[in-house]
Protein backbone atom coordinates (compact mmCIF):
# COMPACT_ATOMS: atom_id res chain seq x y z
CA UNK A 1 -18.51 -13.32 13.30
CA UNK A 2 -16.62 -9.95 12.80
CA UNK A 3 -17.74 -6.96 13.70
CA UNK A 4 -17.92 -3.85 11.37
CA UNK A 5 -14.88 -2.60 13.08
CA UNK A 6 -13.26 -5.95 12.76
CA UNK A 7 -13.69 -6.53 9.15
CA UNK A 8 -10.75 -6.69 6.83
CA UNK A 9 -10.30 -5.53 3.35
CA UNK A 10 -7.70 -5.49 0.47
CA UNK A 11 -6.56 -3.45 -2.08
CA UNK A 12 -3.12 -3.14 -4.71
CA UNK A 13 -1.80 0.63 -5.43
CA UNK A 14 0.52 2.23 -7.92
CA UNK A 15 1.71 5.07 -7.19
CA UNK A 16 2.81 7.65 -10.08
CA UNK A 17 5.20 10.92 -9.99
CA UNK A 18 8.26 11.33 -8.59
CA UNK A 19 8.45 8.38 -5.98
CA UNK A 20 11.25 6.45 -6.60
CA UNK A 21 14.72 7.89 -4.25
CA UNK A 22 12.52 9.74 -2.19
CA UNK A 23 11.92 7.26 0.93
CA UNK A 24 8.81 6.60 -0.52
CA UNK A 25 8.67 2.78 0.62
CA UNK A 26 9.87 3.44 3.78
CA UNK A 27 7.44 6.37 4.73
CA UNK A 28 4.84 4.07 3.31
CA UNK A 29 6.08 1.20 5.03
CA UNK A 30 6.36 3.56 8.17
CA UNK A 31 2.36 4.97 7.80
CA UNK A 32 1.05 1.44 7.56
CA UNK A 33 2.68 -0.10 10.36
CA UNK A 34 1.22 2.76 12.08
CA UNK A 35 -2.05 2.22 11.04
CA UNK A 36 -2.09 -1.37 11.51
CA UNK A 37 -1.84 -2.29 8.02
CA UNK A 38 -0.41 -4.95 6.33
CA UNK A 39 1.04 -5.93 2.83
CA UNK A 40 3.96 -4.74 1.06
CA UNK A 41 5.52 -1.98 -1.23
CA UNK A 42 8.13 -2.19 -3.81
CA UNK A 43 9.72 -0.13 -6.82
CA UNK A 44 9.11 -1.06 -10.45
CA UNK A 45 11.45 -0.54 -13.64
CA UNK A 46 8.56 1.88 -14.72
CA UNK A 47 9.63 4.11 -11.89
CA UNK A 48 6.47 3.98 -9.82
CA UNK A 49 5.58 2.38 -6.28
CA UNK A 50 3.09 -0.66 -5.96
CA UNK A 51 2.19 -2.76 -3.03
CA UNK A 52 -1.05 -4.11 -1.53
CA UNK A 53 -2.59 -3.11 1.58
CA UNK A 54 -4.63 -4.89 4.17
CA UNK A 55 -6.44 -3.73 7.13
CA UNK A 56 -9.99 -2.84 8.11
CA UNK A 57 -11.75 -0.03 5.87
CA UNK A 58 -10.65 3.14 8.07
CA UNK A 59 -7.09 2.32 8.10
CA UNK A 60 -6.66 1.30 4.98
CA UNK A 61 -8.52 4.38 3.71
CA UNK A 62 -6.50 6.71 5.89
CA UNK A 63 -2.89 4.65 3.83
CA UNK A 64 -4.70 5.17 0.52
CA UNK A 65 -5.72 9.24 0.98
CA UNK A 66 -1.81 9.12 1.84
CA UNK A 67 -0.51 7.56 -1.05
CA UNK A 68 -2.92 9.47 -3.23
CA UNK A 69 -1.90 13.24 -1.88
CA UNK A 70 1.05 13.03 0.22
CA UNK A 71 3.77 10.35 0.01
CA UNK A 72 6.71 10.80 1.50
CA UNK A 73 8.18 14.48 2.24
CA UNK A 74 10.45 14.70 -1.26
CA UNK A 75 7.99 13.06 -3.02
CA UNK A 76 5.73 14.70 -5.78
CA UNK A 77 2.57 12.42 -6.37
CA UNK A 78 1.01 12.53 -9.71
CA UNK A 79 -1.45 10.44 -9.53
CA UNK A 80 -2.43 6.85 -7.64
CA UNK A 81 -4.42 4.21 -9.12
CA UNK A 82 -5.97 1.44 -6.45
CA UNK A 83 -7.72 -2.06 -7.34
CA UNK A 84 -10.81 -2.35 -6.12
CA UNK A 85 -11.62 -2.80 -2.32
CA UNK A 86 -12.88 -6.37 -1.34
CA UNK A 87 -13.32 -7.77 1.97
CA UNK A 88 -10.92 -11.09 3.10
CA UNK A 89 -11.75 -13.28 5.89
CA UNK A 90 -8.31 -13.34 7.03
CA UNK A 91 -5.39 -11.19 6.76
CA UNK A 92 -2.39 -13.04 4.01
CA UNK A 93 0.38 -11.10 4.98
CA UNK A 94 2.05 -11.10 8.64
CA UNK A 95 2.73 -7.54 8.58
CA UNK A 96 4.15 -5.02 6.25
CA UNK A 97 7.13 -5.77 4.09
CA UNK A 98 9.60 -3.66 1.80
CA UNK A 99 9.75 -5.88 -1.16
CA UNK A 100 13.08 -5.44 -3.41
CA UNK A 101 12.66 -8.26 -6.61
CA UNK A 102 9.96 -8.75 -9.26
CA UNK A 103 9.95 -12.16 -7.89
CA UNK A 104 8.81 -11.08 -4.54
CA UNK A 105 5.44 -9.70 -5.99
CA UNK A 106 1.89 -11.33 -5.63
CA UNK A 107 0.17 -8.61 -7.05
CA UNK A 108 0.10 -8.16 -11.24
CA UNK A 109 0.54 -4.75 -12.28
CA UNK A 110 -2.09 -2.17 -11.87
């Protein structure tokens, strides 16, 4: 059985503003490694960043409170919107991934 500290949620993001040719994904990418998180981040054709994020509730809180009032240094963050937060018995991804195709994606749009 996990322990509080051990316990491992999810979450998708969008990410709104000026985010797109600012090393947004990378800085993101960057933070969650950091953090210990894992998922992935990618551009859209609507000009905004999505990903999902997993990790236990700190860490993943720490990425999102990022996302929604930093991003990266040339960024300008208008708003984020997050799916809920649910717990997962196991983390899906292996670590945290810059994704580049539509086809890549396992998360629907926010």
């Amino acid at each position: 059985m996990q322990t509080a500290a051990e316990q491992l949620f999810t979450c998708g993001f969008e990410v709104f503003g000026e985010v797109q040719g600012v090393r947004m994904r990378k800085a993101t990418r960057s933070l969650a490694l950091l953090n210990g998180v894992r998922g992935w981040v990618m551009n859209t054709d609507r000009g905004t960043v999505i990903g999902e994020l997993e990790g236990t509730l700190p860490k993943l809180n720490t990425v999102k409170f990022w996302l929604l009032c930093y991003g990266s240094e040339k960024a300008v963050i208008e708003r984020a919107t997050f799916t809920p937060t649910r717990e997962i018995p196991v983390h899906s991804f292996d670590n945290f991934t810059i994704r580049y195709h539509a086809s890549d994606r396992r998360l629907s749009v926010i």
